[in-house]
Protein backbone atom coordinates (compact mmCIF):
# COMPACT_ATOMS: atom_id res chain seq x y z
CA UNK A 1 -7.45 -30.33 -20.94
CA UNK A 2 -8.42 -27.01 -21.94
CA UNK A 3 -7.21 -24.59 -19.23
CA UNK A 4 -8.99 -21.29 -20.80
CA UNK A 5 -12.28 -21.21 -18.62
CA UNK A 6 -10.73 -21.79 -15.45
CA UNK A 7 -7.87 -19.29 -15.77
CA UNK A 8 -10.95 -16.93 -16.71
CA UNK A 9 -12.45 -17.85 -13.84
CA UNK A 10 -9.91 -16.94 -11.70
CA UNK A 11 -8.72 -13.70 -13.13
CA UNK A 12 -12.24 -12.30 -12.57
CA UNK A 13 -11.80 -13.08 -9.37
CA UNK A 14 -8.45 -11.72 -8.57
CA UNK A 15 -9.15 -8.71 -10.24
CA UNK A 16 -12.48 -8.05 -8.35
CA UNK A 17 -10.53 -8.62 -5.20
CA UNK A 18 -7.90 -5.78 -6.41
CA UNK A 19 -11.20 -3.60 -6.78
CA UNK A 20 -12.40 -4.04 -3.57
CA UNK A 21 -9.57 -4.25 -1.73
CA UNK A 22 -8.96 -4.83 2.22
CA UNK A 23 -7.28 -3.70 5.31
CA UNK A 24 -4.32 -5.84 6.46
CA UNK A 25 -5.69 -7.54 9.58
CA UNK A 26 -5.01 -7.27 13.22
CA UNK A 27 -3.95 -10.23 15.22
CA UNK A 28 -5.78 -11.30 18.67
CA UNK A 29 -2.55 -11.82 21.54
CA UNK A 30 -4.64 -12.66 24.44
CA UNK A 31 -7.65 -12.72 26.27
CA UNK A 32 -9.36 -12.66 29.86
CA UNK A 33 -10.98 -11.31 33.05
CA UNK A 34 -9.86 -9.30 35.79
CA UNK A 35 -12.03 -9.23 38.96
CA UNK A 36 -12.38 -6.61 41.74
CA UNK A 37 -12.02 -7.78 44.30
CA UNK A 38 -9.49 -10.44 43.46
CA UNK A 39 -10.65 -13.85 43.47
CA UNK A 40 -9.08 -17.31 43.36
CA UNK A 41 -9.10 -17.76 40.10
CA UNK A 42 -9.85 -14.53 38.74
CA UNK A 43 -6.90 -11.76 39.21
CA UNK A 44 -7.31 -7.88 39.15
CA UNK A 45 -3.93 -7.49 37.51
CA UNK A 46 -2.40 -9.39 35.01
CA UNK A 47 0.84 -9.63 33.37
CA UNK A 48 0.81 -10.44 29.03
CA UNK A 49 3.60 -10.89 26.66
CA UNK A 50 3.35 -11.23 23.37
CA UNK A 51 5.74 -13.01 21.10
CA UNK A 52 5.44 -11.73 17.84
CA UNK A 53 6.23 -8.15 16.09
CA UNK A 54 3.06 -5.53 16.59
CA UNK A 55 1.32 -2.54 17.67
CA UNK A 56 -0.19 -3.28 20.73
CA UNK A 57 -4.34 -1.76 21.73
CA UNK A 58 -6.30 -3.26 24.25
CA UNK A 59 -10.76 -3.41 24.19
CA UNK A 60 -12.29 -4.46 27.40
CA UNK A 61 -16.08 -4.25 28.50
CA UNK A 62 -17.17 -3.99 31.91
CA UNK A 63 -20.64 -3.94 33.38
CA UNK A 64 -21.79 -1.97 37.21
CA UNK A 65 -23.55 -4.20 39.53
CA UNK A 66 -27.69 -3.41 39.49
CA UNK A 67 -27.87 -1.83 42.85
CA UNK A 68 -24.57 -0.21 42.76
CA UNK A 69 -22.37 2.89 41.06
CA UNK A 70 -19.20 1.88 40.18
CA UNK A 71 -15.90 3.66 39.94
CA UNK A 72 -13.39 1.89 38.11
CA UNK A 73 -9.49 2.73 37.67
CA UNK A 74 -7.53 1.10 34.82
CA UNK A 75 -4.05 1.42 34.40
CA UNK A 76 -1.78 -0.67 31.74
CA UNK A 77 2.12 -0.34 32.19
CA UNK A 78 5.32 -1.76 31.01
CA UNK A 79 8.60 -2.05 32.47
CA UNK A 80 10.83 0.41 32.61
CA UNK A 81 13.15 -1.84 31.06
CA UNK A 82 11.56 -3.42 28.26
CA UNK A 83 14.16 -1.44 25.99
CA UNK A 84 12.10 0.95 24.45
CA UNK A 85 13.21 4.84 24.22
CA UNK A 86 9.90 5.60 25.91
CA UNK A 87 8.67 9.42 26.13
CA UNK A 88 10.05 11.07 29.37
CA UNK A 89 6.56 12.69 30.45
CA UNK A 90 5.30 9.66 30.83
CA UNK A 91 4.44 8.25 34.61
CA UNK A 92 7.09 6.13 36.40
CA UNK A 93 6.07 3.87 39.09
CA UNK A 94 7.78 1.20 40.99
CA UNK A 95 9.78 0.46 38.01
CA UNK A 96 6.90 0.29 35.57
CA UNK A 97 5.91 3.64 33.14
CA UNK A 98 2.70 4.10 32.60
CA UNK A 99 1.06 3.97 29.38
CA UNK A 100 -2.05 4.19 29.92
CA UNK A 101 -4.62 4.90 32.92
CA UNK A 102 -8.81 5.42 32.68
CA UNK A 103 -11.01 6.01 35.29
CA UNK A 104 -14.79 5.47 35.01
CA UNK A 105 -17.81 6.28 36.82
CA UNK A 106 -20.84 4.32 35.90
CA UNK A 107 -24.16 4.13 36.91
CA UNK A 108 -25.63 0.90 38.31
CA UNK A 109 -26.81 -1.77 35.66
CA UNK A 110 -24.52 0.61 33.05
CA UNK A 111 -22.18 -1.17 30.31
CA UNK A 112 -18.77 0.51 29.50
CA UNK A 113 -16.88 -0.86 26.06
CA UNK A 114 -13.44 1.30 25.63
CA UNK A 115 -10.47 0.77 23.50
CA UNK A 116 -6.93 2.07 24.73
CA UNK A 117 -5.15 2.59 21.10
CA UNK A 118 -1.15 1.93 19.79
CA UNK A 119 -0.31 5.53 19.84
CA UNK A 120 -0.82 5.15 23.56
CA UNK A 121 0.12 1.49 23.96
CA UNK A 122 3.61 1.39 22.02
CA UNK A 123 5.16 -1.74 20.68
CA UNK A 124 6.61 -3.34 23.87
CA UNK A 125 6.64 -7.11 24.36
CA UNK A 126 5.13 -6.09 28.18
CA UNK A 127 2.21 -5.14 29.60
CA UNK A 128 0.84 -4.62 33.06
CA UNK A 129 -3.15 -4.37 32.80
CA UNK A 130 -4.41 -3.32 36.83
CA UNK A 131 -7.90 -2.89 37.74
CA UNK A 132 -9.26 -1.03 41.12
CA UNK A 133 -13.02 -0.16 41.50
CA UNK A 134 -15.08 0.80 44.97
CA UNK A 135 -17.38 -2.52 43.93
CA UNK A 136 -17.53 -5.70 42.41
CA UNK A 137 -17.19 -6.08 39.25
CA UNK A 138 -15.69 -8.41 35.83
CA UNK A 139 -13.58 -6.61 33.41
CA UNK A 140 -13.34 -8.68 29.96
CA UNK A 141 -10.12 -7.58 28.32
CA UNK A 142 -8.67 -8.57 25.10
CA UNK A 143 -4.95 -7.71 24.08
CA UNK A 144 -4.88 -7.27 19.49
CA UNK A 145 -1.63 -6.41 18.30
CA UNK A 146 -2.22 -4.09 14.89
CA UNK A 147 0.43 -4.19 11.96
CA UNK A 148 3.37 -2.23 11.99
CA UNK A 149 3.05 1.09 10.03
CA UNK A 150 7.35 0.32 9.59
CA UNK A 151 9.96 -0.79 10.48
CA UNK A 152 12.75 1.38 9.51
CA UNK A 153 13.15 4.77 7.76
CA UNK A 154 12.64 2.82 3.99
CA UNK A 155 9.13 2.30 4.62
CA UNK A 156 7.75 5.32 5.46
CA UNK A 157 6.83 8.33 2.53
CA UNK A 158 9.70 10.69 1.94
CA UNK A 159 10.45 12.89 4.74
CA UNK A 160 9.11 11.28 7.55
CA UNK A 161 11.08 8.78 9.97
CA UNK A 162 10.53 5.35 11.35
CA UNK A 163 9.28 6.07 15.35
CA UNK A 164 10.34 2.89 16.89
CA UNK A 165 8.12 2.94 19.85
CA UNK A 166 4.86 3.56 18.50
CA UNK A 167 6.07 1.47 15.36
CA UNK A 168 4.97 4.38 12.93
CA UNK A 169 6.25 6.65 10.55
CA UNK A 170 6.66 10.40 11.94
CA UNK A 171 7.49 14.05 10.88
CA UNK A 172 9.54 14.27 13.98
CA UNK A 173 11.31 12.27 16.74
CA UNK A 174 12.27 15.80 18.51
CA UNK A 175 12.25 19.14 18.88
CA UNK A 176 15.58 18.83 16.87
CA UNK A 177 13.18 18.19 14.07
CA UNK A 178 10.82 20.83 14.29
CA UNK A 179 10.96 24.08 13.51
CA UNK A 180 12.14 27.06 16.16
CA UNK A 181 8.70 28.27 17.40
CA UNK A 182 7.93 24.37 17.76
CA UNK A 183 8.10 21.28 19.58
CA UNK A 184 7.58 17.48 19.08
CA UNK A 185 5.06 15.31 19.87
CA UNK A 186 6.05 12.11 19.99
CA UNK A 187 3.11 10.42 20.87
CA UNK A 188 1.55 11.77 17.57
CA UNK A 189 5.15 12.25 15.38
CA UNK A 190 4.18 15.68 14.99
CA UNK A 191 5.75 19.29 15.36
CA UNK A 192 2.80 22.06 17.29
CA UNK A 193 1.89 24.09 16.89
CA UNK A 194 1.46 22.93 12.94
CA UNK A 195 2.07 25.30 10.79
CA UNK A 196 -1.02 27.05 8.32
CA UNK A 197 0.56 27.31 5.17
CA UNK A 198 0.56 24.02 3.04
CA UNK A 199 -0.83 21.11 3.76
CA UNK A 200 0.22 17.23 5.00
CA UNK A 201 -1.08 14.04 4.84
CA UNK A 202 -1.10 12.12 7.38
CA UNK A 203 -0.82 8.31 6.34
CA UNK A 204 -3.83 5.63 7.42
CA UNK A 205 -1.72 3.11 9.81
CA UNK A 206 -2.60 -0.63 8.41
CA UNK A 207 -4.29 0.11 5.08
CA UNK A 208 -3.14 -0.59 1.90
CA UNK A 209 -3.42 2.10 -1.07
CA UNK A 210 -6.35 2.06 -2.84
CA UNK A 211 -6.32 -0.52 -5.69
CA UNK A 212 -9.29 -0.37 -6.92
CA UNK A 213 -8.37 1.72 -10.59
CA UNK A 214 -6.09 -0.73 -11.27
CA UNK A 215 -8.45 -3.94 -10.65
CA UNK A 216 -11.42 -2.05 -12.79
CA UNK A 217 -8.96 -1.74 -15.71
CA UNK A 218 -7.67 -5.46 -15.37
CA UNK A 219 -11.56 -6.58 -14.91
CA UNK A 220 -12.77 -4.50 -18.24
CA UNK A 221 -9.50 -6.36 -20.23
CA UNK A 222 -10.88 -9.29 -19.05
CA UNK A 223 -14.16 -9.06 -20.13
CA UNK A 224 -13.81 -7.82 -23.34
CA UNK A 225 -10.67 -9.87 -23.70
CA UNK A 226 -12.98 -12.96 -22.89
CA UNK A 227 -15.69 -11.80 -25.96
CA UNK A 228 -13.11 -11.76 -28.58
CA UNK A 229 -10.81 -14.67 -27.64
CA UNK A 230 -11.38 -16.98 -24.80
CA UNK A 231 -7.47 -18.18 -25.37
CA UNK A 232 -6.61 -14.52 -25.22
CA UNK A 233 -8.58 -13.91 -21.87
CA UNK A 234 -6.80 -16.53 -20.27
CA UNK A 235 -3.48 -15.58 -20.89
CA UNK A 236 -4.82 -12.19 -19.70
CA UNK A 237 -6.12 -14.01 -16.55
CA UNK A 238 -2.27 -15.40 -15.74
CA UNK A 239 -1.11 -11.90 -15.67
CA UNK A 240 -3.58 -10.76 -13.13
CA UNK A 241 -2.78 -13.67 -11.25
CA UNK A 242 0.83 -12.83 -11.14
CA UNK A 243 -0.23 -9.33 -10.30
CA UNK A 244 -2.09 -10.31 -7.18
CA UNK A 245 0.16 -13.36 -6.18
CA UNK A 246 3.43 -10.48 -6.36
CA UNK A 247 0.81 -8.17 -4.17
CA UNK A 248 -0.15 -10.62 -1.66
CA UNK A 249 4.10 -11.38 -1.38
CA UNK A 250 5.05 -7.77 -0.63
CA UNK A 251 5.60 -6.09 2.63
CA UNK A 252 2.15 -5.71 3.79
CA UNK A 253 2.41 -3.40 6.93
CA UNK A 254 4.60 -0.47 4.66
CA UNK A 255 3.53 2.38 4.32
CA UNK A 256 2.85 2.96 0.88
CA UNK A 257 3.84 5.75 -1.57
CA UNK A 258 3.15 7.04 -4.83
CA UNK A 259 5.18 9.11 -7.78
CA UNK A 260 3.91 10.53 -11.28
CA UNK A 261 5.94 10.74 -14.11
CA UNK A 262 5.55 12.02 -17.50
CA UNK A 263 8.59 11.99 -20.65
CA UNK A 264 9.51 10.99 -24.02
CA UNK A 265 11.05 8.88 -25.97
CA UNK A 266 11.42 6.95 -28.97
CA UNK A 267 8.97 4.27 -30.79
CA UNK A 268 9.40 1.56 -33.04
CA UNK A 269 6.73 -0.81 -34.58
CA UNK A 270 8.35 -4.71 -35.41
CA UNK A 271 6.99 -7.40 -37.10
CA UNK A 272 4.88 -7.74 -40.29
CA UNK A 273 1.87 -5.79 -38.36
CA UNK A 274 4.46 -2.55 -38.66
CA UNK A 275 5.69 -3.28 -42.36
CA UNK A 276 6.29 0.30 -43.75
CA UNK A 277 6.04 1.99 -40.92
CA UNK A 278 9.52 3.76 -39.97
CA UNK A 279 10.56 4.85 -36.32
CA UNK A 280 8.64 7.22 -34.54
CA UNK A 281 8.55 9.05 -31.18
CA UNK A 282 5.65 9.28 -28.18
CA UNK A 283 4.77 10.42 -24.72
CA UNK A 284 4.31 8.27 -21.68
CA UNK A 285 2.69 9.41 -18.60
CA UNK A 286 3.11 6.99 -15.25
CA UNK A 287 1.43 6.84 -12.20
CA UNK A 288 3.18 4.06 -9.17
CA UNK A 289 1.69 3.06 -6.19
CA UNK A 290 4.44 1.67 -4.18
CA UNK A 291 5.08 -0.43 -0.97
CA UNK A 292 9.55 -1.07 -0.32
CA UNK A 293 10.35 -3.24 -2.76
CA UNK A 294 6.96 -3.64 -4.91
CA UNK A 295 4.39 -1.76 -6.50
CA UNK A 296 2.20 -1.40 -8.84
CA UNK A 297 1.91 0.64 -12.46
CA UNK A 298 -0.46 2.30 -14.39
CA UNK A 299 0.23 4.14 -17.62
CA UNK A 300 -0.44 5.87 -20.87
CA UNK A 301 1.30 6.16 -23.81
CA UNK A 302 1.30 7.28 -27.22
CA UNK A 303 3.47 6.99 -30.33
CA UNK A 304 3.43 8.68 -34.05
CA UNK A 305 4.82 7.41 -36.65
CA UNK A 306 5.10 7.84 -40.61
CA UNK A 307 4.58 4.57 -43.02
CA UNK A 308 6.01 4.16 -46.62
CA UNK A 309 3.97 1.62 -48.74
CA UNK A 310 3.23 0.08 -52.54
CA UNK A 311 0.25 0.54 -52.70
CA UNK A 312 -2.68 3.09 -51.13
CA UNK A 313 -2.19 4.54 -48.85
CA UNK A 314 1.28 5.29 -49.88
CA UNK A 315 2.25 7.90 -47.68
CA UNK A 316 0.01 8.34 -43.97
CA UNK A 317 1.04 8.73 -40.28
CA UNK A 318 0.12 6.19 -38.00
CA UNK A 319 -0.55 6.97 -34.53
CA UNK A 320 -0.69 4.15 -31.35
CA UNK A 321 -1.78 4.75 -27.97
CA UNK A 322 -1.85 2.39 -25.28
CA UNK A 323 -3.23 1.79 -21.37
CA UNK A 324 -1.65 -0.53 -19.46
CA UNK A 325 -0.99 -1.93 -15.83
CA UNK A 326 0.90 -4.07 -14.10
CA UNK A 327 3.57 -4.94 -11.01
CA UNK A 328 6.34 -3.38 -9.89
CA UNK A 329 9.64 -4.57 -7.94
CA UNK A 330 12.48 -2.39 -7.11
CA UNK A 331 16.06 -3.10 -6.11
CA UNK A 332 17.89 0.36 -4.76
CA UNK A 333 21.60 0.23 -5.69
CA UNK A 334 23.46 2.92 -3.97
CA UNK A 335 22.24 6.22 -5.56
CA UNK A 336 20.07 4.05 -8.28
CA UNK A 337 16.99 1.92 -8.18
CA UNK A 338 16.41 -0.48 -10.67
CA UNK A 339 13.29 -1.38 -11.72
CA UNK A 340 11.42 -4.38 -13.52
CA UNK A 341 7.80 -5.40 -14.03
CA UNK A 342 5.34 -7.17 -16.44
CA UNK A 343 2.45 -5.25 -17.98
CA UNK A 344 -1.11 -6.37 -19.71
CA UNK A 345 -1.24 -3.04 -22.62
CA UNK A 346 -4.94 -2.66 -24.17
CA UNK A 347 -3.30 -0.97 -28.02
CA UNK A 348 -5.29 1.41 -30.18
CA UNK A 349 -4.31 2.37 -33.86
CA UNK A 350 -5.07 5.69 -35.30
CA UNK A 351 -4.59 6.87 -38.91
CA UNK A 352 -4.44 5.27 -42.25
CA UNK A 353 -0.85 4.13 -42.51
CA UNK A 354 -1.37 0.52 -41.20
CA UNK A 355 -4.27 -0.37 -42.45
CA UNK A 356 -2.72 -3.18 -45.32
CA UNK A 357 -1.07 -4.99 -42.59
CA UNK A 358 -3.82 -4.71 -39.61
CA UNK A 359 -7.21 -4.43 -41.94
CA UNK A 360 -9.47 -2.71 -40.24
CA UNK A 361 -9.03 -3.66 -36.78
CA UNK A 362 -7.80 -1.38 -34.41
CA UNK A 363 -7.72 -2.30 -30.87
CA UNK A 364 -5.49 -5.12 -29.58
CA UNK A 365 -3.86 -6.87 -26.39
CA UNK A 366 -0.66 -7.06 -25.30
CA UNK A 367 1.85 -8.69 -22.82
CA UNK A 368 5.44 -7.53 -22.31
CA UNK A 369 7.33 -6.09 -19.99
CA UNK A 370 9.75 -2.90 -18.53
CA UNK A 371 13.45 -2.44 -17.05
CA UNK A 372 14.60 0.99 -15.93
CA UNK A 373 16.71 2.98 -13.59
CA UNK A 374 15.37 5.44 -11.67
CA UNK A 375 17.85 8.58 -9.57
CA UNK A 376 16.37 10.77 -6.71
CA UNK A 377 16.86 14.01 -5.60
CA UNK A 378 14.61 15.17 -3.14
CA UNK A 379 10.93 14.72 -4.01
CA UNK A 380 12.20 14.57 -7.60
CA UNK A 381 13.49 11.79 -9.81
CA UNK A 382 15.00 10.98 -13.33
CA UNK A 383 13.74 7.62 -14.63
CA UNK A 384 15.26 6.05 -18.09
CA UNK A 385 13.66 2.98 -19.20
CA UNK A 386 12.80 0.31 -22.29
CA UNK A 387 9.77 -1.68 -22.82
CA UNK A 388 8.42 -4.27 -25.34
CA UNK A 389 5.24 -5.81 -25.60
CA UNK A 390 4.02 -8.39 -27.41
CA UNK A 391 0.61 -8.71 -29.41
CA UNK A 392 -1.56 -11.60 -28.98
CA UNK A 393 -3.90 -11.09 -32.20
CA UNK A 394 -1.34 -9.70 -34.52
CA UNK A 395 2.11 -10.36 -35.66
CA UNK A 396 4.62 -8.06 -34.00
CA UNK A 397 5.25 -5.84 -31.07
CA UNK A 398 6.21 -2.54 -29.85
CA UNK A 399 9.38 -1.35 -28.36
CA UNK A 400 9.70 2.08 -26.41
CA UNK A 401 12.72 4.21 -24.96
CA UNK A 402 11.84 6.72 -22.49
CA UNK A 403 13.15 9.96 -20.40
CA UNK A 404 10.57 10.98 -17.63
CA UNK A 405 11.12 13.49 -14.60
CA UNK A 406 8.52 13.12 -11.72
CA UNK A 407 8.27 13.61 -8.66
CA UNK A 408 7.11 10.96 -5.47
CA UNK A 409 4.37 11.82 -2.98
């Protein structure tokens, strides 16, 4: 059975889904309807507790009666033991802190639709929803628990910390962390007032960095992959599919990071597609997007080297470049992490010096892979690493050692 059109097939498709991309999902906890005044079957408080991990927000809708104004109080609460270091401003009532508390005034006939967020609404198990209005009226209430942004201090960008309750990463759990002249926020994870000079980016909660370079490049290898060798595009297909698969495995709800490195290193050319051609030396510039423990890689490299043949042309450099992507996983060990990951490399040839071996083709497709080790100090970091990868439409490979400095983001 030939294999080649359906693995085609579905590399296309994983790598437009890498382009597009999407936003990890919320999860629906619970639903109902509150009634004021209380009726048999319909309460005007409620009690919800939700099993799983997540950042809890609440929508609800309400609607005034037609011949009446309605003023409507909502409060949601937790108790004050649910085990959470909750902030000490916060309301404390009867043994419950308050969260979070709205009051309304609608017209008659007039349709409300709120949403009471997680920075508000914390993690906890618990919550106490309580409705009190001067008339009749149905409150429709659902309960969504959101992804966690973390869920300890290694998923959150360099200097910034885990914040339990809110289940987010911060700049600050207190004033301890901010500067003299300020104080924390910890609803927010911020220090105020924020200082003017520089600038900080504050990280989306629940979205995943943006793939969508990375699933062009894979799509364009594809396709042209696909024109010159339908064999070729579908071994190009299985690494996109081990791409995604190794994507869709990772730690969805951490917050992601990125670094950019640039070094040196040495080249060399095997097989008979590099006969002549002696060791050389190239650049490599590499740009991760990471999550804990995965990632992904794009980079570029280049590589120069001199060629010694019988017959013209006896003496010429020959220069490679190459673009290629990939996943990532990463292992810390103590002070190190090491690294590992497959690539897909689209190759280019410049100069004269292969031309008896390669003809006059000059673009080609490659599979291989990288193994590094990577030390950090600060923002900064040291990475050493080999690679190899292996042509499909010619007989040999490359092999690179590299030094890069960078720094992550």
């Amino acid at each position: 059975m030939n294999l080649s059109r359906p693995m085609q097939i579905l590399g296309l498709l994983l790598a437009l889904l890498l382009f597009v991309g999407c936003e990890t999902p919320s999860d629906p906890v619970a639903q109902g309807t509150l009634c004021t005044p209380p009726t048999g079957d319909c309460p005007s408080a409620v009690s919800l507790q939700r099993i799983g991990v997540g950042r809890n927000a609440l929508e609800f809708e309400v609607r005034a009666p037609a011949d009446e104004d309605l003023e409507l109080t909502l409060e949601v609460s937790t108790p004050e033991d649910s085990g959470l270091p909750l902030p000490e401003d916060l309301p404390r009532r009867e043994g419950r802190v308050v969260l979070a508390e709205r009051s309304y005034m609608l017209g008659a006939g007039e349709r409300l639709v709120e949403r009471i967020e997680p920075f508000e609404l914390t993690v906890t198990p618990t919550l106490l929803i309580t409705a009190e209005a001067n008339a009749s009226a149905q409150i429709n209430y659902l309960l969504v628990a959101e992804p966690l942004e973390c869920i300890d201090d290694g998923d959150c960008p360099r200097r910034e910390t885990c914040e339990p309750t809110y289940g987010r990463c911060a700049n600050c759990l207190s004033d301890g962390d901010c500067q003299a002249s300020q104080t924390c926020d910890r609803r927010s994870g911020r220090c105020f007032p924020e200082t003017q000079s520089g600038c900080q980016l504050a990280p989306s909660p629940g979205h995943a960095p943006p793939l969508w370079p990375l699933g062009l490049l894979l799509l364009g290898a594809v396709l042209r992959a696909r024109r010159a060798s339908p064999a070729r595009a579908a071994s190009l297909s299985a690494v996109i599919l081990f791409a995604s698969t190794f994507l869709a495995t990772s730690t969805a709800h951490a917050a992601p990071g990125a670094s950019l490195s640039v070094g040196a290193g040495g080249r060399l050319m095997v097989g008979s597609f590099a006969e002549g051609a002696r060791p050389g030396w190239g650049l490599a510039l590499n740009q991760e997007f990471r999550w804990r423990h995965a990632g992904m890689s794009l980079q570029l490299i280049s590589g120069n080297h001199t060629t010694h043949n019988d017959s013209p042309p006896f003496e010429a450099p020959a220069h490679s470049y190459g673009v290629s992507a990939g996943p990532r996983a990463y292992l810390p060990l103590g002070p190190i992490e090491a690294q590992a990951g497959v690539d897909y490399m689209w190759v280019g040839l410049a100069g004269t010096g292969l031309v008896q071996n390669t003809g006059l083709d000059r673009t080609f497709h490659a599979l291989g892979g990288t193994a590094g080790a990577r030390f950090s100090l600060g923002s900064f970091h040291l990475i050493g690493r080999a690679t190899y990868h292996h042509l499909f439409d010619a007989p040999g490979g490359l092999i690179g050692l590299d030094v890069m400095v960078g720094m992550g983001f």
